[in-house]
C-alpha atoms as a PDB file:
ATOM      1  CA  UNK A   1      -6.821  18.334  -5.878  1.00  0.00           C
ATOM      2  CA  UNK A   2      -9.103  19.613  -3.185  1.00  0.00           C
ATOM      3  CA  UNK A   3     -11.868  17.277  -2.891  1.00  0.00           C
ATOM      4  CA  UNK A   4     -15.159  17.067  -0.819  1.00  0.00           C
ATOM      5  CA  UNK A   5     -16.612  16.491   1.073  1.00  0.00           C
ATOM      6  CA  UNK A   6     -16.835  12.804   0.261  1.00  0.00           C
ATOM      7  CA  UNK A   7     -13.898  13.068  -1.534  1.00  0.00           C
ATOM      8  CA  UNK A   8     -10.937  14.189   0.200  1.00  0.00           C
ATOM      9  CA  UNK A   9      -7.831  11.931  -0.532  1.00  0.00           C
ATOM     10  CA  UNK A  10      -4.115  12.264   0.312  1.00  0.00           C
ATOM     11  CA  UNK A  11      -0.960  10.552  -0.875  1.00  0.00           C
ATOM     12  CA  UNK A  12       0.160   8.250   2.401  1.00  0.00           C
ATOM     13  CA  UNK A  13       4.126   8.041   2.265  1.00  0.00           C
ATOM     14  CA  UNK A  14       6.026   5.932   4.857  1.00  0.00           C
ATOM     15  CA  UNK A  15       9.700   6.984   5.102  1.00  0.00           C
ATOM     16  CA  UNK A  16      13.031   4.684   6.460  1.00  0.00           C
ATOM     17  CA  UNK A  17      16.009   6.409   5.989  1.00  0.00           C
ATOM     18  CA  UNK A  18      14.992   7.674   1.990  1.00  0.00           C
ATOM     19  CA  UNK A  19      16.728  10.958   2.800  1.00  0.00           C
ATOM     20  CA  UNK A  20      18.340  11.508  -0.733  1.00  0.00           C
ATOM     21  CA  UNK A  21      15.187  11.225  -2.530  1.00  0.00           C
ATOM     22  CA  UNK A  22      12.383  12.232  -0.267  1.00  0.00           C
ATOM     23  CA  UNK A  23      12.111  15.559  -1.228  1.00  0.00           C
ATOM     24  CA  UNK A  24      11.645  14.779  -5.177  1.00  0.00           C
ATOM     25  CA  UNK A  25       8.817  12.370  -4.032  1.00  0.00           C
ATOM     26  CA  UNK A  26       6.952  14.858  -2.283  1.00  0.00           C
ATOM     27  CA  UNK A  27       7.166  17.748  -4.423  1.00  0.00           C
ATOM     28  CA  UNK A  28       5.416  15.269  -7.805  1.00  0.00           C
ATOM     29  CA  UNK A  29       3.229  14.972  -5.209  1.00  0.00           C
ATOM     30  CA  UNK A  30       2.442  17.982  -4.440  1.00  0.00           C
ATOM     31  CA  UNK A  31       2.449  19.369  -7.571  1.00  0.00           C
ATOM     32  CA  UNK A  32      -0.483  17.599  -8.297  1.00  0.00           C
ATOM     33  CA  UNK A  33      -2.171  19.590  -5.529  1.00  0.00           C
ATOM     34  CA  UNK A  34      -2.478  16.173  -3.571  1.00  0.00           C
ATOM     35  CA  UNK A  35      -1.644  16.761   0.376  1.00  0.00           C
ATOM     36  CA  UNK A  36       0.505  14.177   2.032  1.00  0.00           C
ATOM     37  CA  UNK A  37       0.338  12.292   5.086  1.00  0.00           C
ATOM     38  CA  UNK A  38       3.991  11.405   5.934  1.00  0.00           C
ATOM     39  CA  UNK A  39       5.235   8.518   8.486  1.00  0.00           C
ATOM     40  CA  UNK A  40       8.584   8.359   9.827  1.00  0.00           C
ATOM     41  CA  UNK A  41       9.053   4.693  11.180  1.00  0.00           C
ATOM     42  CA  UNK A  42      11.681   5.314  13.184  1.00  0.00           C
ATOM     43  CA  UNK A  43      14.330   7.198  10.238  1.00  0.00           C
ATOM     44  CA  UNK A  44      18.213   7.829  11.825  1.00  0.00           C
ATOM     45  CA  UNK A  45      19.004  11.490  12.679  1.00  0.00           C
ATOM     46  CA  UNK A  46      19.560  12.690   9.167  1.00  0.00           C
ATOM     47  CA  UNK A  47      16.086  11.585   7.783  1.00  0.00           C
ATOM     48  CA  UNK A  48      14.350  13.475  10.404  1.00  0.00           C
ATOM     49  CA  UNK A  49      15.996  16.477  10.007  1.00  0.00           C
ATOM     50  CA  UNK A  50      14.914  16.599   5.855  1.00  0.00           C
ATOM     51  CA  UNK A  51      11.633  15.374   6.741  1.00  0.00           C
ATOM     52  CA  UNK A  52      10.952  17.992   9.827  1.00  0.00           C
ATOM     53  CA  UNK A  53      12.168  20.733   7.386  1.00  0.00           C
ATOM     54  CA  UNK A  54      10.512  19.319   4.527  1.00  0.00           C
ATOM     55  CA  UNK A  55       7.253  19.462   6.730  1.00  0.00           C
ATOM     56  CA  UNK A  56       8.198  22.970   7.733  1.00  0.00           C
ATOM     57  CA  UNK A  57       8.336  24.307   4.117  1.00  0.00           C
ATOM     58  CA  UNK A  58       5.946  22.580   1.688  1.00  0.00           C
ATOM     59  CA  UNK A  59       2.293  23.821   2.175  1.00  0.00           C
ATOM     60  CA  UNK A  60      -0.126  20.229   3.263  1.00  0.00           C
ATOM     61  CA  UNK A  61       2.863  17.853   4.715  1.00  0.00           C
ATOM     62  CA  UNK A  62       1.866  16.320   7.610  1.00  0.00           C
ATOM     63  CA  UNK A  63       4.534  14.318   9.379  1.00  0.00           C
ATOM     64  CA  UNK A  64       3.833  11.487  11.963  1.00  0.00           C
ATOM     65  CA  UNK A  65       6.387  10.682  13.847  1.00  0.00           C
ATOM     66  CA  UNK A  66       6.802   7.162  15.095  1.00  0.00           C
ATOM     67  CA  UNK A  67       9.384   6.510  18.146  1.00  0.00           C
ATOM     68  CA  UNK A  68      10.693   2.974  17.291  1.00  0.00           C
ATOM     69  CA  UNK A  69      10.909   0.945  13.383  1.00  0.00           C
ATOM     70  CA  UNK A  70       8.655  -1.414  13.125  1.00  0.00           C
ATOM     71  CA  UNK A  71       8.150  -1.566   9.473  1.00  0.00           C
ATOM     72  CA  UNK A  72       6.281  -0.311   6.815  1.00  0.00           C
ATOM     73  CA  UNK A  73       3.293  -1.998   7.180  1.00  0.00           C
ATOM     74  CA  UNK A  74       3.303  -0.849  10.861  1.00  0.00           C
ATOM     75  CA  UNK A  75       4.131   2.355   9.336  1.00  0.00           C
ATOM     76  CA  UNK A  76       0.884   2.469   6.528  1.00  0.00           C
ATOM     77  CA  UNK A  77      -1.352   1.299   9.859  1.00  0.00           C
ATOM     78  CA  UNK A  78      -0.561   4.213  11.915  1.00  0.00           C
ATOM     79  CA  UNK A  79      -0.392   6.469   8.671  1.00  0.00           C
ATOM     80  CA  UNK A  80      -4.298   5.385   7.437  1.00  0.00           C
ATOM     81  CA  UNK A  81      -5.376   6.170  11.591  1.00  0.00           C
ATOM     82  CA  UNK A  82      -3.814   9.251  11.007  1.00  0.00           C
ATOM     83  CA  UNK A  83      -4.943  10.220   7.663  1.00  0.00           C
ATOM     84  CA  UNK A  84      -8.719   9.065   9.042  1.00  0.00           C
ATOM     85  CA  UNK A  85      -8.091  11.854  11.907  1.00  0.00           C
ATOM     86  CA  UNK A  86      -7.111  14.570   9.859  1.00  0.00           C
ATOM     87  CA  UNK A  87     -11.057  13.812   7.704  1.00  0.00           C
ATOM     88  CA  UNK A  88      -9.287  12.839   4.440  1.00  0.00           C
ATOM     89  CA  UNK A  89     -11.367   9.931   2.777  1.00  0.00           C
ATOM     90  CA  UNK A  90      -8.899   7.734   0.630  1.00  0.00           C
ATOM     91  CA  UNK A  91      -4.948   7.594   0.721  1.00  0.00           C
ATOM     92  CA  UNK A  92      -2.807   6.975  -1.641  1.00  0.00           C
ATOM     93  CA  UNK A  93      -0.017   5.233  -0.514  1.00  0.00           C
ATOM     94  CA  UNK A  94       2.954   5.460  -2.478  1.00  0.00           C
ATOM     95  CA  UNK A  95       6.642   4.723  -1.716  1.00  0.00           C
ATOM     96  CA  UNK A  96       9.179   7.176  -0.736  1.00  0.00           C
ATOM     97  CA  UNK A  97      12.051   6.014  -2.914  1.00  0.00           C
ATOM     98  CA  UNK A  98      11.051   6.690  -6.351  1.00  0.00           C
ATOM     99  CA  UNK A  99       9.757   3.639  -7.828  1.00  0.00           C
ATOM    100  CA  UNK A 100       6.470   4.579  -8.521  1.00  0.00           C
ATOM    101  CA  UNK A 101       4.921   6.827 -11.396  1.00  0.00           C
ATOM    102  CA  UNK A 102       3.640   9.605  -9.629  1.00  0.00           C
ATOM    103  CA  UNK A 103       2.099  10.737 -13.548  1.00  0.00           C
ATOM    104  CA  UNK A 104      -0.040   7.872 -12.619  1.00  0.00           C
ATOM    105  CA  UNK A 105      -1.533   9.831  -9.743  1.00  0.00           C
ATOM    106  CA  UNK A 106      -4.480  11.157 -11.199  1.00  0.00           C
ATOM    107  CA  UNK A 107      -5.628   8.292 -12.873  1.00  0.00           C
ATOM    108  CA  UNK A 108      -5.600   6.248  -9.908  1.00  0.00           C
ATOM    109  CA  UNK A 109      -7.204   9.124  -7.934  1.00  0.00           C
ATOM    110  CA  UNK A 110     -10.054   9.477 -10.792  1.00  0.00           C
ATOM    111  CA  UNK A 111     -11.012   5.940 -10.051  1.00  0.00           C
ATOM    112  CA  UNK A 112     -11.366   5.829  -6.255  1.00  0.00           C
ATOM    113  CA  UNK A 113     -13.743   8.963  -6.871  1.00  0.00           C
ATOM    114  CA  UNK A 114     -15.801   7.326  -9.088  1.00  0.00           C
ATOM    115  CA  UNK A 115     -15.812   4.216  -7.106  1.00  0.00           C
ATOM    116  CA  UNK A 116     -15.426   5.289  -3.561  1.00  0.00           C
ATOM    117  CA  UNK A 117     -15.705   2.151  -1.820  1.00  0.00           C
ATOM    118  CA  UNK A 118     -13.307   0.317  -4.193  1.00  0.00           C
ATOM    119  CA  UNK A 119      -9.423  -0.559  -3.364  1.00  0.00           C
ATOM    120  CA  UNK A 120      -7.503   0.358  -6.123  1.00  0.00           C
ATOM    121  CA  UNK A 121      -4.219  -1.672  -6.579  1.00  0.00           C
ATOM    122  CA  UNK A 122      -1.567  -1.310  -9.205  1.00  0.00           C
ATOM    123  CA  UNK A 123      -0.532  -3.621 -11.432  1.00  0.00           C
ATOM    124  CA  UNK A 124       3.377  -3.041 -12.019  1.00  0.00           C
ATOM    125  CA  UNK A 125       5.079  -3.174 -15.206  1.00  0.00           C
ATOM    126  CA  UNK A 126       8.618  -3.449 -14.597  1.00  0.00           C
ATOM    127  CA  UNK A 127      11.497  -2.282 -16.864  1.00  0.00           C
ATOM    128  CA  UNK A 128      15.202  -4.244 -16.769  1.00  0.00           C
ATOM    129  CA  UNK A 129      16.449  -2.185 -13.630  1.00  0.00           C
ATOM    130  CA  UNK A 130      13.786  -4.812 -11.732  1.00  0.00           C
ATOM    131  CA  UNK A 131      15.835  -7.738  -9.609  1.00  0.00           C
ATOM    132  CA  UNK A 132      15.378 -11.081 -11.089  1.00  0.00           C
ATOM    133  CA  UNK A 133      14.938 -12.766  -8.026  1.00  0.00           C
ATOM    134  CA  UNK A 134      12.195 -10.228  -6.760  1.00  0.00           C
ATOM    135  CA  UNK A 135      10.533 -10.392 -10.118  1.00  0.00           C
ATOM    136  CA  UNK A 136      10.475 -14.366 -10.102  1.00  0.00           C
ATOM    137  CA  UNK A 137       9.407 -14.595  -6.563  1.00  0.00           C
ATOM    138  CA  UNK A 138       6.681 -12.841  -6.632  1.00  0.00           C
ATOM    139  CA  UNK A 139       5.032 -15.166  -8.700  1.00  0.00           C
ATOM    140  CA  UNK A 140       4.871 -17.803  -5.636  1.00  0.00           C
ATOM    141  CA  UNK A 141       3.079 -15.119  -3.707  1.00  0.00           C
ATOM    142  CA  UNK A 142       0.642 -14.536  -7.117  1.00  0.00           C
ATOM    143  CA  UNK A 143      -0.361 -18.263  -6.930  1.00  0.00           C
ATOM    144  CA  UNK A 144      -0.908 -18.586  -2.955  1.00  0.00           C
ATOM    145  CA  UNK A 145      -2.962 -15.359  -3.112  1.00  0.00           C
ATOM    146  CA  UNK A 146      -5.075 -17.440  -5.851  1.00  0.00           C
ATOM    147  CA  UNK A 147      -4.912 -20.340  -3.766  1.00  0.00           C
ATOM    148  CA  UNK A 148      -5.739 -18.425  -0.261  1.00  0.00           C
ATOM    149  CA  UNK A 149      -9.147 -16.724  -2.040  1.00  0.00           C
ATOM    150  CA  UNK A 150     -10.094 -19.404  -4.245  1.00  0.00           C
ATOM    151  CA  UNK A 151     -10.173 -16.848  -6.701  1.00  0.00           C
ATOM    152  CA  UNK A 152      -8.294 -14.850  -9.777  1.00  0.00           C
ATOM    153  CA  UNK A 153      -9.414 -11.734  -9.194  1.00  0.00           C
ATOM    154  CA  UNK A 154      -6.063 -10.097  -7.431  1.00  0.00           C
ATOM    155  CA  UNK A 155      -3.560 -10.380 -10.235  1.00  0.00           C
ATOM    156  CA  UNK A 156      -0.664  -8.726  -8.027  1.00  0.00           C
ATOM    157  CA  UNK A 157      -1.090  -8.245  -4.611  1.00  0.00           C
ATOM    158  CA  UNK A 158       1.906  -6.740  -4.024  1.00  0.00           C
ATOM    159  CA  UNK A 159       2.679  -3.461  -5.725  1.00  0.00           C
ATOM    160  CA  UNK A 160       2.475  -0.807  -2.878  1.00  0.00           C
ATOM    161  CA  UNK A 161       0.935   1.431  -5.213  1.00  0.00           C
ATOM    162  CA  UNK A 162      -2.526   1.999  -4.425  1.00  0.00           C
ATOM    163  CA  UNK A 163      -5.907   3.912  -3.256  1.00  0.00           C
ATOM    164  CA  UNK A 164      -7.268   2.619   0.248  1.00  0.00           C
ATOM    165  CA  UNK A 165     -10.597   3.883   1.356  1.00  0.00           C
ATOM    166  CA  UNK A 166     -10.150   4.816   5.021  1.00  0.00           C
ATOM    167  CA  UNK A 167     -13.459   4.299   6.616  1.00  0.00           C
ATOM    168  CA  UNK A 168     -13.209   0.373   5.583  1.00  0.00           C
ATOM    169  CA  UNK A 169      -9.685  -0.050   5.509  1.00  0.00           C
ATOM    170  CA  UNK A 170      -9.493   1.228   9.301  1.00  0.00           C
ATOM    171  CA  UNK A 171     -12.446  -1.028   9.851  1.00  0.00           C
ATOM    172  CA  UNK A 172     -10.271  -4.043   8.230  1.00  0.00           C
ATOM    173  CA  UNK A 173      -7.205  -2.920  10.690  1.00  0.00           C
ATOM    174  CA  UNK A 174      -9.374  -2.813  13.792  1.00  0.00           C
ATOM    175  CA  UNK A 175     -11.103  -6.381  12.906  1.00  0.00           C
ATOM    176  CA  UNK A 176      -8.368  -8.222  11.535  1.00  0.00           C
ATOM    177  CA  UNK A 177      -4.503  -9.075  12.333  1.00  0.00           C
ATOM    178  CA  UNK A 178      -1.841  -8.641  10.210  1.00  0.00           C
ATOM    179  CA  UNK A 179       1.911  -8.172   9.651  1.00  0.00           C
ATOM    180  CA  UNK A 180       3.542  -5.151  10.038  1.00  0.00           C
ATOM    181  CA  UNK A 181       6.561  -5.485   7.305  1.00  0.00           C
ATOM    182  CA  UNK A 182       6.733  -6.279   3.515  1.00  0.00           C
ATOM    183  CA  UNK A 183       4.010  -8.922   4.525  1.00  0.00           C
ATOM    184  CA  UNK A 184       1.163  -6.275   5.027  1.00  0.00           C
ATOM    185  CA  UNK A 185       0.531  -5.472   1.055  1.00  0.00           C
ATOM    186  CA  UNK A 186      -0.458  -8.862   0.144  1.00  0.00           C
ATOM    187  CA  UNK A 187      -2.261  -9.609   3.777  1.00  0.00           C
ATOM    188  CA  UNK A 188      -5.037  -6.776   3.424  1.00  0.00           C
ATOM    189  CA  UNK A 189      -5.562  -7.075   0.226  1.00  0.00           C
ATOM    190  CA  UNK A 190      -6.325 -11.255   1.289  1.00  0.00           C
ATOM    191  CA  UNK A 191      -8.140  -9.882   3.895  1.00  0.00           C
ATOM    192  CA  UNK A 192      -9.941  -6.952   2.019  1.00  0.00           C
ATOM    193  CA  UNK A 193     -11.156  -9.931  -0.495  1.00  0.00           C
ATOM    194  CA  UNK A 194     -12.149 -12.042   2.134  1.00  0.00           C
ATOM    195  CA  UNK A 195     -15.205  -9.550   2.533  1.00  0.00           C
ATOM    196  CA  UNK A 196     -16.356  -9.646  -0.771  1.00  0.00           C
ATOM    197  CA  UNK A 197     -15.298  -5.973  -1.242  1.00  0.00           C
ATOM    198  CA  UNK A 198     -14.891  -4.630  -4.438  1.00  0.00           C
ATOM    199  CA  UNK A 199     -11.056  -4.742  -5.903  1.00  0.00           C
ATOM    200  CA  UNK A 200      -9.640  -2.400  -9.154  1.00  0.00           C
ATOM    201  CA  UNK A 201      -6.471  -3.096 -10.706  1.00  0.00           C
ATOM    202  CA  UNK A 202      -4.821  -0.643 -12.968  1.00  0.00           C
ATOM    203  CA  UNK A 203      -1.226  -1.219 -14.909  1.00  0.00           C
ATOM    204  CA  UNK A 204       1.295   1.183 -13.499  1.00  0.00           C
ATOM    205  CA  UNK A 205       5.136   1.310 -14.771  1.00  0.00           C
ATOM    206  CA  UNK A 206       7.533   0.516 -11.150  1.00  0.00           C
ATOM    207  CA  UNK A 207      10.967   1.119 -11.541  1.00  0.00           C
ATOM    208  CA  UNK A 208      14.174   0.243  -9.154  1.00  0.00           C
ATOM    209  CA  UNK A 209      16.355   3.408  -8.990  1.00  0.00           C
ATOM    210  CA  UNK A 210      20.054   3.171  -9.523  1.00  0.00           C
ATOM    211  CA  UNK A 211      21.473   3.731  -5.933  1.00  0.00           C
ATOM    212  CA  UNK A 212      18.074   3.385  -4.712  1.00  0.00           C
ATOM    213  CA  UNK A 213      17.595   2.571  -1.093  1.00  0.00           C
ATOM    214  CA  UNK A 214      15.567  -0.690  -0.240  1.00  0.00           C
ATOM    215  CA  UNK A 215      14.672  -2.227   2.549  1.00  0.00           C
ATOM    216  CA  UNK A 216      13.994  -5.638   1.715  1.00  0.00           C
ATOM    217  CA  UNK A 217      15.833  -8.203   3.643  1.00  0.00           C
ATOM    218  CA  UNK A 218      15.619 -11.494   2.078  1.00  0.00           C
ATOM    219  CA  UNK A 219      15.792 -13.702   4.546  1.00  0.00           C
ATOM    220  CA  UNK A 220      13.820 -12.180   7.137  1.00  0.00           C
ATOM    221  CA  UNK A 221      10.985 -10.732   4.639  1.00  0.00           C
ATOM    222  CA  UNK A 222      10.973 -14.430   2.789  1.00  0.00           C
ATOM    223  CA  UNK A 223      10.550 -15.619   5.894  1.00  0.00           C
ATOM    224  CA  UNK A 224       7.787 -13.722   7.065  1.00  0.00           C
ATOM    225  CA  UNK A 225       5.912 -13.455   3.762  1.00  0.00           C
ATOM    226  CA  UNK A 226       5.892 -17.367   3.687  1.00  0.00           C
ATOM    227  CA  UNK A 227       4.351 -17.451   7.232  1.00  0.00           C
ATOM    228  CA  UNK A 228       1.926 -15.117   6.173  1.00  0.00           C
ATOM    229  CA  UNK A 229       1.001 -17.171   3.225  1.00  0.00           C
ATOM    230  CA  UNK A 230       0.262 -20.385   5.761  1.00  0.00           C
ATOM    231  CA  UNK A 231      -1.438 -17.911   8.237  1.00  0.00           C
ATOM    232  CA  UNK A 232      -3.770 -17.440   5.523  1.00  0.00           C
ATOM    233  CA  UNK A 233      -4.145 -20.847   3.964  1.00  0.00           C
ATOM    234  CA  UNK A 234      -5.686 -21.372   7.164  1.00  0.00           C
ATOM    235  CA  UNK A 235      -7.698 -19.019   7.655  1.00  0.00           C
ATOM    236  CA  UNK A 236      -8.715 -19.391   4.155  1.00  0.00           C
ATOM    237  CA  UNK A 237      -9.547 -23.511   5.205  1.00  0.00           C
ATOM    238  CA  UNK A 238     -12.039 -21.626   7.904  1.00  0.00           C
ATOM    239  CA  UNK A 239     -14.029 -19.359   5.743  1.00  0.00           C
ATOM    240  CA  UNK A 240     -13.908 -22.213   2.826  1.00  0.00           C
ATOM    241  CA  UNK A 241     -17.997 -22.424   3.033  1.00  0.00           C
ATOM    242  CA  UNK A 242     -18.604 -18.821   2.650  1.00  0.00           C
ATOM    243  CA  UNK A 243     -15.971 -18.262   0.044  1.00  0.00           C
ATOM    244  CA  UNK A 244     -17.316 -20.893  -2.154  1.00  0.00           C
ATOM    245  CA  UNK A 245     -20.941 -19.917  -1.573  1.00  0.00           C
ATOM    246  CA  UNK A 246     -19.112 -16.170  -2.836  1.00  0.00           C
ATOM    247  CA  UNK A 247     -17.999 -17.807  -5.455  1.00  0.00           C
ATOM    248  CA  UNK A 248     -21.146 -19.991  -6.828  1.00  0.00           C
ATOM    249  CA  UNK A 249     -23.139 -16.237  -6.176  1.00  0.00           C
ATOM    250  CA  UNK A 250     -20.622 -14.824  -8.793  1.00  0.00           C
ATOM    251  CA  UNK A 251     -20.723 -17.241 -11.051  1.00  0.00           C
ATOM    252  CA  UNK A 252     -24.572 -17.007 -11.358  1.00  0.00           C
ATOM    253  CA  UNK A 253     -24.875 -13.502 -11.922  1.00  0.00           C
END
C-alpha cells in the first residue's frame, strides 16, 4: 500500500518481550505492502536483538527504541509522535503477539481512506481460546464507557485493533492526559468522543494464542483501569452541559 499524499498509513506495533512471534507479525504485515512503525518499550536483551535484526532485514521497519517500560500505552504515544515525524497520516496499531487478523488489514485501511478523519475501532469476536474472566470483565468497562459519554455509540472500547488519524490523535495526546498501560485504549477513545469526533466500528475475529505472551497483570491493570473509569466519570460530570447539548443536536438531526 503506498498511499498519498493524504493517505499515507502504517501499521503501529508496540513490542514487550514478543520475541517468538514478532517476526510472523511483521511479515502479514508487510506483505500487505503496509510499512511499520515499531516501538520497543523497554524489551530484555533477546527482544532487541530480533527486533534490531528484524529492522535490519525487512524493507519499511522502523524501530523506536524506548530506554525504560512504561507500558503500552506509553509505548502507542511515543509510536503515533513518531509515525507523525516520519509524514505517514493514519496508523494502524495492531498487537505484536498474534491476536489480531491481520486479513482484516485492508478493510480497516479502506475505511480510514474513505473517511480520513474517522477513528476506526474493532469490534472483537472472540473464539473459546478467549479468558473468561477477561471476556466478562470487559463488560464493566462497556457500561462505564456508556455511562462516562452519555452515549452508545462505542460498543467496545477496548480492542487494540484500530486506525488512528495522526494529525488529531497527536492533537488529543498534546491536549489531554491519559494512562500509559492497558488503561490508554478505552481513555482516548473517551476522550476522542468527548470532541464529538467521528467513531467507526468494524467486527474483527481476536484470538488468544496457545503459549501466547500477555502482559496483563490483573491486579495492577484492574486497578488502574478502574481509576481511569472514575477519572473519567468526573470529567464526564464537567463537560455534562456540552455533552447533553451533543446529544439533543443528534437527536434532532
Amino acid at each position: 500500500m503506498s498511499g498519498s499524499s493524504l493517505f499515507n498509513p502504517c501499521a503501529l506495533v508496540p513490542v514487550f518481550n514478543h520475541e517468538q512471534v514478532l517476526g510472523l507479525t511483521l511479515a502479514s504485515i508487510r506483505r500487505l505492502g503496509l510499512p511499520v512503525v515499531m516501538v520497543d518499550d523497554g524489551s530484555n536483551e533477546a527482544c532487541k536483538k530480533v527486533m534490531r535484526q528484524l529492522a535490519r532485514e525487512m524493507d519499511q521497519v522502523h524501530l523506536i527504541e524506548r530506554p525504560h517500560n512504561g507500558g503500552k500505552g506509553a509505548a502507542l504515544k511515543t509510536g503515533m509522535q513518531a509515525a507523525a515525524q516520519l509524514g505517514f497520516s493514519h496508523a494502524l496499531q495492531i498487537d505484536a503477539d498474534g491476536q489480531h487478523n491481520t486479513d482484516d488489514i485492508p478493510g480497516f485501511l479502506r475505511l480510514a481512506e474513505a473517511r480520513p478523519g474517522c477513528l476506526i475501532a474493532g469490534m472483537p469476536e472472540y473464539d473459546d481460546s478467549v479468558p473468561k474472566g477477561r471476556l466478562y470483565g470487559r463488560y464493566l468497562t462497556h457500561v462505564w464507557v456508556w455511562i462516562n459519554t452519555l452515549s452508545l455509540v462505542i460498543k467496545d472500547s477496548m480492542c487494540g485493533f484500530r486506525v488512528y488519524p495522526l494529525q488529531r490523535s497527536c492533537r488529543l495526546l498534546a491536549e489531554e492526559p491519559m494512562g500509559d498501560r492497558m488503561d490508554f485504549d478505552s481513555e482516548f477513545m473517551v476522550r476522542w468522543r468527548w470532541r464529538h469526533w467521528p467513531i467507526h466500528q468494524l467486527s474483527t475475529r481476536v484470538i488468544y494464542p496457545e503459549n501466547g505472551v500477555s502482559h496483563f497483570l490483573a491486579w495492577r491493570d484492574n486497578k488502574l483501569i478502574s481509576w481511569m473509569h472514575t477519572r473519567l466519570f468526573f470529567g464526564m460530570l464537567w463537560r455534562l452541559p456540552r455533552l447533553l447539548l451533543q446529544k439533543f443536536k443528534a437527536e434532532v438531526e
